[in-house]
C-alpha atoms as a PDB file:
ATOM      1  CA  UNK A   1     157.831 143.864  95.183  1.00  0.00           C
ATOM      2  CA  UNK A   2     158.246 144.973  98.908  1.00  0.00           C
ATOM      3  CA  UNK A   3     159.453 142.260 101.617  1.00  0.00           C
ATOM      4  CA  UNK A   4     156.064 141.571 102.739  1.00  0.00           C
ATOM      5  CA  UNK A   5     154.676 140.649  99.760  1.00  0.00           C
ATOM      6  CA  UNK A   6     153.572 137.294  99.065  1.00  0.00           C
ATOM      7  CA  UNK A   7     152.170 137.356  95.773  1.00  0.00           C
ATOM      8  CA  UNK A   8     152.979 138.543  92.286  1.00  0.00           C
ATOM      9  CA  UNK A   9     152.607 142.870  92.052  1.00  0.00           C
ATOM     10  CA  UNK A  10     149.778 141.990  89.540  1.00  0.00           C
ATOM     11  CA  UNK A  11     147.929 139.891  92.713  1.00  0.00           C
ATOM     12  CA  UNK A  12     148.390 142.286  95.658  1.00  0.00           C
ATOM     13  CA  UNK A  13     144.612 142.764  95.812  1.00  0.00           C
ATOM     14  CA  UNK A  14     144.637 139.149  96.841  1.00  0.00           C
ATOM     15  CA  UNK A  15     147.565 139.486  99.412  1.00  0.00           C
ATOM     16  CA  UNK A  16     145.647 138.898 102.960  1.00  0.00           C
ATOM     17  CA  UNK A  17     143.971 135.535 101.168  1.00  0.00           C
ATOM     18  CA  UNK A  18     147.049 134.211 100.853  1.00  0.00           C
ATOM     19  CA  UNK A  19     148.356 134.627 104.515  1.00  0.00           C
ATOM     20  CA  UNK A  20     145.756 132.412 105.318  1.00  0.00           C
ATOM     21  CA  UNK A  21     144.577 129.851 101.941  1.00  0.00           C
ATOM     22  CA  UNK A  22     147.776 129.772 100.187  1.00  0.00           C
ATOM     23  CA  UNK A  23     148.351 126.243 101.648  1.00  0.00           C
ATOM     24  CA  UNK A  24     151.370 123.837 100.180  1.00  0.00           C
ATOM     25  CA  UNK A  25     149.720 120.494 100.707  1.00  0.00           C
ATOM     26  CA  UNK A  26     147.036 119.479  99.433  1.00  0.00           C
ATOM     27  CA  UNK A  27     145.876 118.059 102.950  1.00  0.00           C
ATOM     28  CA  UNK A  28     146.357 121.402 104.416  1.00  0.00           C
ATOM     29  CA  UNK A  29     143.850 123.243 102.085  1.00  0.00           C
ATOM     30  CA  UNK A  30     141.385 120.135 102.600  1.00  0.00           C
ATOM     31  CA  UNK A  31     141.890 120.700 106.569  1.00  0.00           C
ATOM     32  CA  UNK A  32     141.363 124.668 106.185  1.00  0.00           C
ATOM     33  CA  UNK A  33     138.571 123.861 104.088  1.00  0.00           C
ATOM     34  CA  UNK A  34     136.769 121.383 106.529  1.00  0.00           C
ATOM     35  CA  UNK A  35     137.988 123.785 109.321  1.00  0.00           C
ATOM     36  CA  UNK A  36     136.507 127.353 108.159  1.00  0.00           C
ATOM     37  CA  UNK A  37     132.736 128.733 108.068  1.00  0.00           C
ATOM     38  CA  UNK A  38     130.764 128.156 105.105  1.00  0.00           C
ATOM     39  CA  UNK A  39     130.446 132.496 105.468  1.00  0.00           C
ATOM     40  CA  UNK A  40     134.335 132.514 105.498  1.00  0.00           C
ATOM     41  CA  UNK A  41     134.400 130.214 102.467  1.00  0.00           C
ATOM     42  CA  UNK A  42     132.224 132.161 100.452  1.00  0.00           C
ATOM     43  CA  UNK A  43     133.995 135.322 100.954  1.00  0.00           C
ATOM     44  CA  UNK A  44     137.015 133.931  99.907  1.00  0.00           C
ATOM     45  CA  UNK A  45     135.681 132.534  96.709  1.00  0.00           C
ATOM     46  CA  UNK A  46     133.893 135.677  95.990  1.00  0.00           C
ATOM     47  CA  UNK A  47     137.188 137.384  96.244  1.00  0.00           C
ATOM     48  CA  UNK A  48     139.275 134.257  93.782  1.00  0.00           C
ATOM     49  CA  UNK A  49     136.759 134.436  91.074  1.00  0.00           C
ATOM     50  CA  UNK A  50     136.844 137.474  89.510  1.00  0.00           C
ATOM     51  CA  UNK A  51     140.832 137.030  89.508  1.00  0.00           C
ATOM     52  CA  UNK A  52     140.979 133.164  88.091  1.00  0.00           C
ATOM     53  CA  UNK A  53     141.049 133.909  84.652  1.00  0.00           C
ATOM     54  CA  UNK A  54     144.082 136.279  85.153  1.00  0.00           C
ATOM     55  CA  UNK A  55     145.644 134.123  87.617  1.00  0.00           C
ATOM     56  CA  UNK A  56     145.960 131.093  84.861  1.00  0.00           C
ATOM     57  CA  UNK A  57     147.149 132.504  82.327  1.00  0.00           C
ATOM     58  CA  UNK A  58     149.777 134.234  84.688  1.00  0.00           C
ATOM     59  CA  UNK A  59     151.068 130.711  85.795  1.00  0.00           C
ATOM     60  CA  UNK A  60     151.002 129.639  82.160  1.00  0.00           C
ATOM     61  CA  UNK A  61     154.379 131.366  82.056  1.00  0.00           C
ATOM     62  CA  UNK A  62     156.301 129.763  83.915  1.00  0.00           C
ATOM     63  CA  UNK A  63     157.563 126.252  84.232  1.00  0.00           C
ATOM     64  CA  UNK A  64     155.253 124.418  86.906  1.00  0.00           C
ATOM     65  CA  UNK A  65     158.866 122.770  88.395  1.00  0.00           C
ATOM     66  CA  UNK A  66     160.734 126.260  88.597  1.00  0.00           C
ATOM     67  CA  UNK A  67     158.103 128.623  89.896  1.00  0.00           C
ATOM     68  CA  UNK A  68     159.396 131.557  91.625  1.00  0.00           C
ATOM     69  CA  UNK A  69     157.981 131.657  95.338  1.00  0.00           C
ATOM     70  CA  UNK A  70     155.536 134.785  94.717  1.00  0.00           C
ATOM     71  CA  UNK A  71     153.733 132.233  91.548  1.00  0.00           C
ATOM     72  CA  UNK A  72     154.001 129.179  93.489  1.00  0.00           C
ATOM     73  CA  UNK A  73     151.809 130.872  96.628  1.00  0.00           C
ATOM     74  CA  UNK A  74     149.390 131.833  94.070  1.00  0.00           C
ATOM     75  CA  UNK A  75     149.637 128.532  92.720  1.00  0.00           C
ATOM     76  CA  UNK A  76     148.647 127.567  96.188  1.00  0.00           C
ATOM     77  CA  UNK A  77     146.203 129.880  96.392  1.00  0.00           C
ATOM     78  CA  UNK A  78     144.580 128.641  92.922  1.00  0.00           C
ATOM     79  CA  UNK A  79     144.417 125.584  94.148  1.00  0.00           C
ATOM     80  CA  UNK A  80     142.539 126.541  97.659  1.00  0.00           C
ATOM     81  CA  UNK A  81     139.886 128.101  95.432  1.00  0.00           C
ATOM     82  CA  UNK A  82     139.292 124.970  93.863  1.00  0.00           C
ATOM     83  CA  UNK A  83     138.808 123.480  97.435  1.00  0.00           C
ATOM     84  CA  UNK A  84     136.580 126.389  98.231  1.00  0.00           C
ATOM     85  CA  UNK A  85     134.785 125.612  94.806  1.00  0.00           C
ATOM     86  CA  UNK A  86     133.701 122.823  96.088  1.00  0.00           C
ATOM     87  CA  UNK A  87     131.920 123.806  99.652  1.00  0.00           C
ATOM     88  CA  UNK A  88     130.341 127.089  97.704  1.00  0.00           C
ATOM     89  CA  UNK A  89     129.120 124.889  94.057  1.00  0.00           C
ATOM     90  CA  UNK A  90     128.414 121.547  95.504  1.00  0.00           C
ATOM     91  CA  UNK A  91     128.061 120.699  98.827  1.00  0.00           C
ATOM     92  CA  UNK A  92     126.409 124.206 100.492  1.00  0.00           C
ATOM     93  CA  UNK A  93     128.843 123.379 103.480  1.00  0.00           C
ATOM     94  CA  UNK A  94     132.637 123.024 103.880  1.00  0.00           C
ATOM     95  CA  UNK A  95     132.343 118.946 103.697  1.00  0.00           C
ATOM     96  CA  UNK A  96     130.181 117.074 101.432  1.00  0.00           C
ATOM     97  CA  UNK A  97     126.972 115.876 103.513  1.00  0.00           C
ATOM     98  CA  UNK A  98     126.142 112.749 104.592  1.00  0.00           C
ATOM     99  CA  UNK A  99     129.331 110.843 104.088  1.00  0.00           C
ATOM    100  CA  UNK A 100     131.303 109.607 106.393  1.00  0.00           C
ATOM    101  CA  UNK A 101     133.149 111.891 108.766  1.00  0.00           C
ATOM    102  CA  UNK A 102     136.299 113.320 107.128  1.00  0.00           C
ATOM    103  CA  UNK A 103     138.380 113.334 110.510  1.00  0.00           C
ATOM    104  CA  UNK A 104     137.351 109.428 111.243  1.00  0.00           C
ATOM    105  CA  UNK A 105     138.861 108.370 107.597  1.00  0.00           C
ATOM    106  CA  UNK A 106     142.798 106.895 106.876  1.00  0.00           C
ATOM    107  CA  UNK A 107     143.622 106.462 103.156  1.00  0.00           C
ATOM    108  CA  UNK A 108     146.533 104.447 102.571  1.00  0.00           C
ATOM    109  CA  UNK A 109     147.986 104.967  98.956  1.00  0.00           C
ATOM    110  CA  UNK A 110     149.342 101.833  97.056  1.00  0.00           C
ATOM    111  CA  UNK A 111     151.104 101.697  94.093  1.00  0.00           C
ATOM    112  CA  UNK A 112     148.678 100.391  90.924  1.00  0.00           C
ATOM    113  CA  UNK A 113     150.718  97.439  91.247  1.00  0.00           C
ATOM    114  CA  UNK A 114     150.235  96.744  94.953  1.00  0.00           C
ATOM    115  CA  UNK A 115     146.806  97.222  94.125  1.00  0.00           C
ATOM    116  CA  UNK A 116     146.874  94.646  91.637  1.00  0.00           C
ATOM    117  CA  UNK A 117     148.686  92.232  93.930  1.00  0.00           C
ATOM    118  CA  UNK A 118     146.171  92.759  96.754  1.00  0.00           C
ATOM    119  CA  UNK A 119     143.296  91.751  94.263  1.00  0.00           C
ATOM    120  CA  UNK A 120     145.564  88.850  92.941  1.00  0.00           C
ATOM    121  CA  UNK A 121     145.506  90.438  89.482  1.00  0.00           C
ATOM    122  CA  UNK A 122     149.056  88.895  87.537  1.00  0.00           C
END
């Protein structure tokens, strides 16, 4: 594997993707997502298909908490498809129509027993 490569030897084909969808967070990939072209959304899930069912199996061996940094961008990059797989199979544009604007929403996480709390549940 050379210095510039980001992804496993068996992924290369898939190498400029990743400098730009293999996002850590999954509020970056939502944000690149809501931020790209429906045309550059397609392309890149035209390009992830074919390779998903390779790519799984590939992660399959190796323990999710010790990936080495080449499986954990395509991890990254799995998980932007499934982002992508959203805009392409459901919504026909990068954010699902006739909500509520994305970029005017704040969730606030609580713990389920917060929650509870909140709702006066003992």
């Amino acid at each position: 594997m050379s210095q510039k490569t980001l992804l496993p030897e068996t992924f290369e084909d898939l190498e400029t993707l990743a400098s730009r969808w293999s996002l850590p967070t999954q509020k970056q990939r939502w944000d690149k997502r809501l931020s790209s072209t429906m045309e550059e959304i397609q392309v890149f899930y035209d390009q992830m298909l074919p390779r998903m069912p390779d790519i799984i199996p590939h992660l399959n061996g190796f323990p999710l908490d010790d990936l080495p940094a080449p499986e954990a961008r395509l991890l990254d990059l799995a998980a932007a498809y499934l982002e992508a797989a959203l805009a392409v199979e459901l919504f026909a544009a990068p954010d699902e129509p006739d909500v509520y604007p994305a970029d005017r929403m704040t969730v606030r996480r609580a713990t389920l027993s917060q929650s509870m709390q909140l709702e006066g549940v003992p």
